[in-house]
N, C-alpha and C. Protein backbone atom coordinates (compact mmCIF):
# COMPACT_ATOMS: atom_id res chain seq x y z
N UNK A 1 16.61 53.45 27.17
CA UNK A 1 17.32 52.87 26.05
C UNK A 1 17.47 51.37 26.29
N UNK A 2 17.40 50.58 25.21
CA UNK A 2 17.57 49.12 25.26
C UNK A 2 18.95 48.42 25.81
N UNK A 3 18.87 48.03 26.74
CA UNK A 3 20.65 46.90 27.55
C UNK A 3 20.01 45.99 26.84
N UNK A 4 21.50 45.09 25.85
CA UNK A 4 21.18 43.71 25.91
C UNK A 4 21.12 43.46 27.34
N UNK A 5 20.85 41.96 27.13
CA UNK A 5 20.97 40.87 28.43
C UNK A 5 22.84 40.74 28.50
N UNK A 6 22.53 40.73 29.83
CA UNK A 6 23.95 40.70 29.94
C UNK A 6 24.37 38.63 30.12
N UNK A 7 25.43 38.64 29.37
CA UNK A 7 26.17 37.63 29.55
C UNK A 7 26.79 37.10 30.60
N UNK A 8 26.45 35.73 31.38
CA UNK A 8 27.75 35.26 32.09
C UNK A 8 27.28 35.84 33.34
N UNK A 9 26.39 36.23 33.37
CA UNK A 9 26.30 36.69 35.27
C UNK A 9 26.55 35.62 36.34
N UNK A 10 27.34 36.05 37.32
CA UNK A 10 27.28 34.87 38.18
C UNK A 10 26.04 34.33 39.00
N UNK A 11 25.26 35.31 39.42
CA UNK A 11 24.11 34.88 39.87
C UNK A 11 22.55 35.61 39.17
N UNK A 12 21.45 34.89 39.45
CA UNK A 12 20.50 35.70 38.76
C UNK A 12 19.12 35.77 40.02
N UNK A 13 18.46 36.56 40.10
CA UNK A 13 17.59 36.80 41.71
C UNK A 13 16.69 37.07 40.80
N UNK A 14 15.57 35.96 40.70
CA UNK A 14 14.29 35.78 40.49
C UNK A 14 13.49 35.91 41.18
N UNK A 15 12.54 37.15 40.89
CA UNK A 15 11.79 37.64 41.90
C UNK A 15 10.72 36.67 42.14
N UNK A 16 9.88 36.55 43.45
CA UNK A 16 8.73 35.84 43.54
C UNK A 16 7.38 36.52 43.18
N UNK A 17 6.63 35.85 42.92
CA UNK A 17 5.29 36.45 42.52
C UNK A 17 3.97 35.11 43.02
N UNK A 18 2.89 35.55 42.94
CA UNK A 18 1.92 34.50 43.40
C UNK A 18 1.72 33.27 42.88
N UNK A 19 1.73 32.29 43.95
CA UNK A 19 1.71 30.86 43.65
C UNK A 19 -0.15 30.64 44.17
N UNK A 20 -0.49 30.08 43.09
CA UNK A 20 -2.15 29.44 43.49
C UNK A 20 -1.77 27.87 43.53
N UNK A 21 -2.01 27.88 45.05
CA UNK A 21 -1.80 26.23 45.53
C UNK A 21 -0.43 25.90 45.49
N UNK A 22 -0.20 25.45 44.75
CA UNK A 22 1.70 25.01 44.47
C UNK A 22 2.18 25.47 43.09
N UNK A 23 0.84 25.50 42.17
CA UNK A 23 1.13 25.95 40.27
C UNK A 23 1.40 27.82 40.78
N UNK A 24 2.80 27.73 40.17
CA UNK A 24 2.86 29.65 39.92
C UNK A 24 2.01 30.09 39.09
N UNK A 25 1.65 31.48 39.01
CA UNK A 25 0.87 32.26 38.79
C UNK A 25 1.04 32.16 37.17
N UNK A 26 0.61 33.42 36.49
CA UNK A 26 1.32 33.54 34.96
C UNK A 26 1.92 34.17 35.35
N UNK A 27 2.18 35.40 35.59
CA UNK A 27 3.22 36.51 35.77
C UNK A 27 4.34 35.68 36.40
N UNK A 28 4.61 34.85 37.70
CA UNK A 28 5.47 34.29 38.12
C UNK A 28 6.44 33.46 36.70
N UNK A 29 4.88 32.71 36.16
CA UNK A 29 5.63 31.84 35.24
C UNK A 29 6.30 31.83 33.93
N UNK A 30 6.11 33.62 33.45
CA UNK A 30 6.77 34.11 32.83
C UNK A 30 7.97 34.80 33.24
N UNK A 31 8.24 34.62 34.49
CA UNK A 31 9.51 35.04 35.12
C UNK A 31 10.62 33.53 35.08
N UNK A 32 9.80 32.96 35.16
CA UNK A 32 10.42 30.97 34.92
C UNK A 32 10.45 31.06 33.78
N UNK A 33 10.24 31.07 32.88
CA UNK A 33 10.87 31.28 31.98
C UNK A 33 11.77 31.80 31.29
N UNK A 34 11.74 32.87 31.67
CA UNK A 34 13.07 33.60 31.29
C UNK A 34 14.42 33.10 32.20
N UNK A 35 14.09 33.25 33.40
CA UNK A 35 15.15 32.86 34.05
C UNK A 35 15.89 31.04 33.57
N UNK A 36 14.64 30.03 33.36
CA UNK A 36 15.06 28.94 32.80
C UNK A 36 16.03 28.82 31.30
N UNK A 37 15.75 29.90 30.65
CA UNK A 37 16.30 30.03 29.24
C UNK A 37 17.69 30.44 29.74
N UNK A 38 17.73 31.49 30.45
CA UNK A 38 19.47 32.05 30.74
C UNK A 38 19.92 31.56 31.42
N UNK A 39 19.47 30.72 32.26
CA UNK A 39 20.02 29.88 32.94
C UNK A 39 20.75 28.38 32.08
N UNK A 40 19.57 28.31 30.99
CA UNK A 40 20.51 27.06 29.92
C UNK A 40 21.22 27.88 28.95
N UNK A 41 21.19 29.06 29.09
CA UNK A 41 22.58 29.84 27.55
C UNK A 41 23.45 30.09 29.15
N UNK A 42 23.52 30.11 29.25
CA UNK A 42 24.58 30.39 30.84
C UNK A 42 24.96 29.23 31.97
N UNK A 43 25.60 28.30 31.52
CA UNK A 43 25.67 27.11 32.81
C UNK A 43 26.14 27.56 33.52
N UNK A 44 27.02 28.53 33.86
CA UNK A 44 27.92 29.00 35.28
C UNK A 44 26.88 29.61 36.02
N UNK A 45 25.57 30.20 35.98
CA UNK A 45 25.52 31.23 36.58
C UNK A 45 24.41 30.43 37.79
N UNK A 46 24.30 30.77 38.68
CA UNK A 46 23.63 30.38 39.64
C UNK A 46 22.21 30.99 40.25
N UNK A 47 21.19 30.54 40.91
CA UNK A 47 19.95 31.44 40.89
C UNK A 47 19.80 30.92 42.11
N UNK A 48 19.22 32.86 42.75
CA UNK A 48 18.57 32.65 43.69
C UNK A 48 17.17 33.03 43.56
N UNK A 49 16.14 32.00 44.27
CA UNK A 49 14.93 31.97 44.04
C UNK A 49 13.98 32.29 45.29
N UNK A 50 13.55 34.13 45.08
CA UNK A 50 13.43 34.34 46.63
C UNK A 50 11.56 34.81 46.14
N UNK A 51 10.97 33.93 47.52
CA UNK A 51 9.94 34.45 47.72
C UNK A 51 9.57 33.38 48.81
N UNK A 52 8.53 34.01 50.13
CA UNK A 52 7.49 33.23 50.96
C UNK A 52 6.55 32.54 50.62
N UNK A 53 5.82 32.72 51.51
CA UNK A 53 4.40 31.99 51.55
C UNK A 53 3.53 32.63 51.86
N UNK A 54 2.41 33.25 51.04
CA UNK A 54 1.57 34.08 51.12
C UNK A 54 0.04 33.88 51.11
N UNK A 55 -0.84 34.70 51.47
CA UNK A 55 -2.18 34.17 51.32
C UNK A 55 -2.73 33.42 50.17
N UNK A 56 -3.14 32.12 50.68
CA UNK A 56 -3.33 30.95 49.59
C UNK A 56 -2.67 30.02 48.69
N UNK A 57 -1.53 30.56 49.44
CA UNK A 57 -0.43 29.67 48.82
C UNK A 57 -0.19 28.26 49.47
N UNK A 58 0.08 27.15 49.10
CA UNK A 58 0.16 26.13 49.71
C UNK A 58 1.76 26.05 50.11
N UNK A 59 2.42 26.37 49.24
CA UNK A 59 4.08 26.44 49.39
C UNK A 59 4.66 27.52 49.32
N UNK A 60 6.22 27.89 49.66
CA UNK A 60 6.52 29.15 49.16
C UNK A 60 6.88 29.24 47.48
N UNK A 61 6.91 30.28 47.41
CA UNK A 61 7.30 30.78 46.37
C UNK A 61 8.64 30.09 45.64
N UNK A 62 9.72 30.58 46.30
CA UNK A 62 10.68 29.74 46.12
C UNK A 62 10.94 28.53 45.81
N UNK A 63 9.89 27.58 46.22
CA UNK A 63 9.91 26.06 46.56
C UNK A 63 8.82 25.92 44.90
N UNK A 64 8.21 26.54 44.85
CA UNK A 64 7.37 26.42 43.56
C UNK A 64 8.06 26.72 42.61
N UNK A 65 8.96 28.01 42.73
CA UNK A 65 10.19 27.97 41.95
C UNK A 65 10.88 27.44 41.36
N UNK A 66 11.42 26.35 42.23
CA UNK A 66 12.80 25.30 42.44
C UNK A 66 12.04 24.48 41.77
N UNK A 67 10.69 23.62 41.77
CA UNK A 67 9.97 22.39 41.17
C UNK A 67 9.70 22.61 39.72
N UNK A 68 9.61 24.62 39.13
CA UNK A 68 9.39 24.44 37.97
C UNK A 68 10.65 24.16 37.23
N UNK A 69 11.95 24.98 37.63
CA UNK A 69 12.99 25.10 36.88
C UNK A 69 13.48 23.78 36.86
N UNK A 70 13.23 22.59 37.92
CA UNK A 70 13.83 21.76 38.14
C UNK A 70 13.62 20.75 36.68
N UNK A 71 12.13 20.72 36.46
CA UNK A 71 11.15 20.14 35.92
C UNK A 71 11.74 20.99 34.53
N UNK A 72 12.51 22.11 33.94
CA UNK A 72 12.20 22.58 33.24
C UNK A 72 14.12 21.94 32.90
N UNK A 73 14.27 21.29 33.51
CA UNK A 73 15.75 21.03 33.47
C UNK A 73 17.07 21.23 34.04
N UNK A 74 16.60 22.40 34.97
CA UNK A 74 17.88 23.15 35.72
C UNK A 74 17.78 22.86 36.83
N UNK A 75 19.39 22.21 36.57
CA UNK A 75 20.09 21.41 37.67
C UNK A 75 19.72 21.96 39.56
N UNK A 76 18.98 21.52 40.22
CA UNK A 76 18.67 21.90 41.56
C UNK A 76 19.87 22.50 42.09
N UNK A 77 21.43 22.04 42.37
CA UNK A 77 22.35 22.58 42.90
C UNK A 77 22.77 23.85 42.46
N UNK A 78 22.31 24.12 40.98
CA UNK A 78 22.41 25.43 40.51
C UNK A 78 21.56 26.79 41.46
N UNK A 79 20.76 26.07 42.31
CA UNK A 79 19.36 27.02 42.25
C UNK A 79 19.44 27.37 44.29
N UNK A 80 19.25 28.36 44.50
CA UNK A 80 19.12 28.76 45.78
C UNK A 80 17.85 29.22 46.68
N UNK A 81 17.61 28.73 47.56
CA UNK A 81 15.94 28.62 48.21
C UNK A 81 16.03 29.86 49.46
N UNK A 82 15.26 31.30 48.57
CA UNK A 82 15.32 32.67 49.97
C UNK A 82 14.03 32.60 50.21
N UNK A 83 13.34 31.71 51.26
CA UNK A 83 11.92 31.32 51.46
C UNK A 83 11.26 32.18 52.42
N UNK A 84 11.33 33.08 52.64
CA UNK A 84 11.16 34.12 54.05
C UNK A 84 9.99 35.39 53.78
N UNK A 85 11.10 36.10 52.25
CA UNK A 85 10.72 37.12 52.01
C UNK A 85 8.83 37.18 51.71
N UNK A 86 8.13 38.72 51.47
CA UNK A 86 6.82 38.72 51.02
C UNK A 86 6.55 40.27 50.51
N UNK A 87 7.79 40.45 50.03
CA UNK A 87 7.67 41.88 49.33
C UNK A 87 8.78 41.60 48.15
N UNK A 88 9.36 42.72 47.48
CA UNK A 88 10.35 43.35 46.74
C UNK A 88 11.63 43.62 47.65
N UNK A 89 11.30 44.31 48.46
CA UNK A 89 12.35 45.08 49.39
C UNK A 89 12.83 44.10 49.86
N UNK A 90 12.16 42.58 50.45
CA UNK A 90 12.53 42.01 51.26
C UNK A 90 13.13 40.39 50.54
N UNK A 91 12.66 40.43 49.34
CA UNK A 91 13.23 39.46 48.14
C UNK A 91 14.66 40.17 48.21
N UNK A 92 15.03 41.30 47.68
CA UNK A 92 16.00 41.78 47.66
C UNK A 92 16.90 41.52 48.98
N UNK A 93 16.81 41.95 49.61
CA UNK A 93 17.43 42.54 51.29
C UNK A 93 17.74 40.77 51.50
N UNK A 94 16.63 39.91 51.98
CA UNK A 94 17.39 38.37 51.92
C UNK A 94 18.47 38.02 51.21
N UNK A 95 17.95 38.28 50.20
CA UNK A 95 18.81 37.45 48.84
C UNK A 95 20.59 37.72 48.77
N UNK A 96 20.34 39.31 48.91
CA UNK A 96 21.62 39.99 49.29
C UNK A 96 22.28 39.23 50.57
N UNK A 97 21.75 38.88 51.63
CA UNK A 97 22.10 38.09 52.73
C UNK A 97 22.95 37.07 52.13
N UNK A 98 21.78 36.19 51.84
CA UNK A 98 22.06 34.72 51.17
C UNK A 98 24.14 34.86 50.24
N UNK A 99 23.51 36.33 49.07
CA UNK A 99 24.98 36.31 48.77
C UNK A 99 26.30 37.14 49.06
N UNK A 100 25.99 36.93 50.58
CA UNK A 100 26.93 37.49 51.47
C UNK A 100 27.84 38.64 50.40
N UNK A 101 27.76 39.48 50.17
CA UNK A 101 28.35 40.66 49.67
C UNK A 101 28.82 40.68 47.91
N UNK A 102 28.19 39.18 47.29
CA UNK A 102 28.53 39.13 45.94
C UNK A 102 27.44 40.22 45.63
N UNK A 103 27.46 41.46 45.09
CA UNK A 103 26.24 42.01 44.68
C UNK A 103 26.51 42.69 43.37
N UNK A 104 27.84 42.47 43.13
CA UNK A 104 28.32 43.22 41.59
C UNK A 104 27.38 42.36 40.43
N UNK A 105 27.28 43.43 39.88
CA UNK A 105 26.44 42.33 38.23
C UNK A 105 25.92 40.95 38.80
N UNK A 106 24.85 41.42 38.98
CA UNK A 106 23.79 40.58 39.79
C UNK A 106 22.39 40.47 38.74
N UNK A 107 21.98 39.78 37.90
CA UNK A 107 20.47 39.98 37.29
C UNK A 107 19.38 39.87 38.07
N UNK A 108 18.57 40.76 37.99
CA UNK A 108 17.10 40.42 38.77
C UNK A 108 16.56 40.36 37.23
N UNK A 109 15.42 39.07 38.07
CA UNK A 109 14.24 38.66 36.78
C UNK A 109 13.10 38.94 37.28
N UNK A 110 12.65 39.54 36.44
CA UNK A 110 11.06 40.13 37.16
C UNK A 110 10.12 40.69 35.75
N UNK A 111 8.85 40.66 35.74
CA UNK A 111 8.03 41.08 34.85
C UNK A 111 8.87 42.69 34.39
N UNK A 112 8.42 43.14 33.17
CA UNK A 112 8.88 44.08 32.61
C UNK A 112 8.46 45.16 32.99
N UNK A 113 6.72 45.50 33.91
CA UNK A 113 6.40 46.57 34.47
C UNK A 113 7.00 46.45 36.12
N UNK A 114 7.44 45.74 36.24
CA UNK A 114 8.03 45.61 37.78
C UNK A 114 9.94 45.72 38.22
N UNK A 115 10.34 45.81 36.52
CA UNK A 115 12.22 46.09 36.45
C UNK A 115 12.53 47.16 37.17
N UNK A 116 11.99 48.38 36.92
CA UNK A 116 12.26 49.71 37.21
C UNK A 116 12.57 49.54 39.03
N UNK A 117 10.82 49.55 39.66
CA UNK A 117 11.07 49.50 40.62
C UNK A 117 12.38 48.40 41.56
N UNK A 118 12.46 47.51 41.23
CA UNK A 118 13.48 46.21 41.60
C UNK A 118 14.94 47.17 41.64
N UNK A 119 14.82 47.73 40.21
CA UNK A 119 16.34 48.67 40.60
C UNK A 119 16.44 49.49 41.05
N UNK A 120 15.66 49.80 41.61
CA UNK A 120 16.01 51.02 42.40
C UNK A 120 15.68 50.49 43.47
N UNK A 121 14.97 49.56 44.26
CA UNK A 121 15.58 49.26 45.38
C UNK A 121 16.46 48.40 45.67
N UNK A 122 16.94 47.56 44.73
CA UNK A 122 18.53 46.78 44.49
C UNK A 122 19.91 47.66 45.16
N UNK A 123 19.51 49.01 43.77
CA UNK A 123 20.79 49.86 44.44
C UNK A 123 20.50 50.89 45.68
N UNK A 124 19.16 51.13 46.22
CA UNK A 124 19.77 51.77 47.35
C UNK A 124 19.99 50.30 48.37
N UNK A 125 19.58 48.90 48.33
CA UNK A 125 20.48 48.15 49.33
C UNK A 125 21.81 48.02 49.17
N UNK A 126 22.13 48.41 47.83
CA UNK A 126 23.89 48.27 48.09
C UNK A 126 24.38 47.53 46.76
N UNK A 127 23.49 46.89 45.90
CA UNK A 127 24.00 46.20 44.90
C UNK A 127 24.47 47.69 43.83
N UNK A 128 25.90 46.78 43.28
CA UNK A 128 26.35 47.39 42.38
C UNK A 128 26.10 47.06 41.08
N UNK A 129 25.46 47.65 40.23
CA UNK A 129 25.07 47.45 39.09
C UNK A 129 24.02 46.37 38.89
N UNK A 130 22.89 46.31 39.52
CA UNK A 130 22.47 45.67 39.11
C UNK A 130 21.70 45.31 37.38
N UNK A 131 21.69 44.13 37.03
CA UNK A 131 21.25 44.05 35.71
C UNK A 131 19.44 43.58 35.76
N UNK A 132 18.99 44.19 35.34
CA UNK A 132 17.85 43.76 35.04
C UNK A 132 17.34 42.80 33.93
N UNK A 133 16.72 41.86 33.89
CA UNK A 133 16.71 40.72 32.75
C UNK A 133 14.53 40.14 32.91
N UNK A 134 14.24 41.45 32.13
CA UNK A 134 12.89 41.48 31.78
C UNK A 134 12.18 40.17 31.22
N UNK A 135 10.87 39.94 31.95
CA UNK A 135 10.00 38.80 31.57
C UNK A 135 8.69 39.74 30.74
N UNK A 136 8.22 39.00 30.08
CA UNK A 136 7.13 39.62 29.38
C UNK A 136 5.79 39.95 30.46
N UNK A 137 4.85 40.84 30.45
CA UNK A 137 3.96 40.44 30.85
C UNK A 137 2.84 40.07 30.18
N UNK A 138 1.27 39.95 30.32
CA UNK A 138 -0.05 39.83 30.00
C UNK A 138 -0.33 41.34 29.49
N UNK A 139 -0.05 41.61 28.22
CA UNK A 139 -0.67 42.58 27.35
C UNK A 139 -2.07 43.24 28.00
N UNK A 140 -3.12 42.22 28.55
CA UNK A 140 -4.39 42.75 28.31
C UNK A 140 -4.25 43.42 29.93
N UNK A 141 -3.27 43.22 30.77
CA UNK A 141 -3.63 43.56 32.44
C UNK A 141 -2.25 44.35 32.43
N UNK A 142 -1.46 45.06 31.20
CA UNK A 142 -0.90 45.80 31.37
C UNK A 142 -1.10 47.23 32.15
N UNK A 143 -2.26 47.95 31.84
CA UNK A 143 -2.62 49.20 32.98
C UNK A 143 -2.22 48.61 33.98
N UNK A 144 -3.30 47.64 34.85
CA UNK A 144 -3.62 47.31 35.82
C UNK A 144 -1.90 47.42 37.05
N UNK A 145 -1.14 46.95 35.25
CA UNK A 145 0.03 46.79 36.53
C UNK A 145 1.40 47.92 36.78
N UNK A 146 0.71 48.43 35.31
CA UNK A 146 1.42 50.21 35.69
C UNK A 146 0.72 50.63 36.94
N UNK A 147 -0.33 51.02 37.06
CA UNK A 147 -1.30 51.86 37.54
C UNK A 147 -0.55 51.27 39.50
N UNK A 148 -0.45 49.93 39.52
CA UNK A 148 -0.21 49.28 40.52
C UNK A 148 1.25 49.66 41.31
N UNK A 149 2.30 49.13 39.95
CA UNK A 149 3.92 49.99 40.19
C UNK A 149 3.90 51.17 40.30
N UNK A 150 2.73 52.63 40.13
CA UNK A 150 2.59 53.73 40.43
C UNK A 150 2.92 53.75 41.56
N UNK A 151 1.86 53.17 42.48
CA UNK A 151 1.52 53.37 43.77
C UNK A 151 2.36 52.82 45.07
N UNK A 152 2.53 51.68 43.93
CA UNK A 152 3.86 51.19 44.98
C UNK A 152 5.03 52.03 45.03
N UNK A 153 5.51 52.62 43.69
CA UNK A 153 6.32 53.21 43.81
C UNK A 153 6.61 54.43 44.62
N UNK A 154 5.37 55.43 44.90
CA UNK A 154 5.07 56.31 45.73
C UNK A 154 5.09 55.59 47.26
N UNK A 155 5.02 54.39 47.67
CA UNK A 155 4.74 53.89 48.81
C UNK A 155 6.11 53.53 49.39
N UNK A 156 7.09 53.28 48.74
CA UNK A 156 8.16 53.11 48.40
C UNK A 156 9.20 53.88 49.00
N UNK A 157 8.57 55.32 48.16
CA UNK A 157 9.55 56.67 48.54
C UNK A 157 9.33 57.41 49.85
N UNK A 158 7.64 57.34 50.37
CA UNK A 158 7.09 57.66 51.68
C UNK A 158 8.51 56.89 52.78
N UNK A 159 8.34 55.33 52.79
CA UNK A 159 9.06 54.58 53.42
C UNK A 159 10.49 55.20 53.24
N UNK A 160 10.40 55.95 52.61
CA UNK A 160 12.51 56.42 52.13
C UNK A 160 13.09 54.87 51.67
N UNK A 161 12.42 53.86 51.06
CA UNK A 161 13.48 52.69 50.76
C UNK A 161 13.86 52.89 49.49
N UNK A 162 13.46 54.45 48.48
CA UNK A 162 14.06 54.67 47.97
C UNK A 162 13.92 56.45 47.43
């Protein structure tokens, strides 16, 4: 069933996705976007921007992050750098670090075939309620990325991380 977007969150955990060179991906950069928009209907709320540095990346994730939103208007002190992670589990699990036990009504931003999984490993780390706050994806590589969250998701449950 459809959640609005929730209002007023104090923080929002933008997932990372692939950076080519230092330019984010599309999928990433439709996650910048969304997060840039609620972040300007929402001045209180604060973002953490978690992702590493992965094969072919020149920077992390995070840091490519921080240069678009910055560039896109939102204020740097607003914005939080979890530069470590190179999964889901581990975007999460940092980030949660970073906000030392704030985990109530928490938004994760992440492509729309990738929400599901995010919450369910949000709440078995411990977040309470997390909100999910969907980015569009690429219509034409939609299978590709069900077919993908399948498998992960089965890879997932093997691991018991959820």
């Amino acid at each position: 069933m459809f959640r609005p977007e929730p209002a007023g969150l104090a923080y929002l955990i933008v997932l990372g996705a692939h950076v080519m060179g230092t330019v984010p991906s599309r999928a990433l950069t439709r996650r910048l976007e969304k997060a840039g928009a609620y972040l300007r209907e929402n001045p209180k709320t604060k973002a953490v921007l978690s992702g590493g540095k992965g094969s072919g990346e020149d920077i992390t994730e995070a840091l490519a992050m921080y240069r678009w939103l910055t560039d896109f208007g939102i204020e740097g002190s607003r914005l939080i750098l979890e530069d470590r992670s190179t999964s889901t589990l581990e975007n999460l699990r940092f980030s949660r670090n970073i906000l030392r036990g704030h985990t109530r009504d928490v938004g994760l931003v992440t492509n729309n075939f990738h929400i599901w999984r995010s919450l369910l490993l949000a709440r078995q780390l411990g977040y309470e309620n997390p909100r999910g706050i969907s980015a569009p994806s690429d219509p034409r590589y939609q299978v590709h990325y069900l077919v993908r969250e399948f498998f992960a998701l089965i890879k997932e449950k093997i691991k018991k991380n959820i």
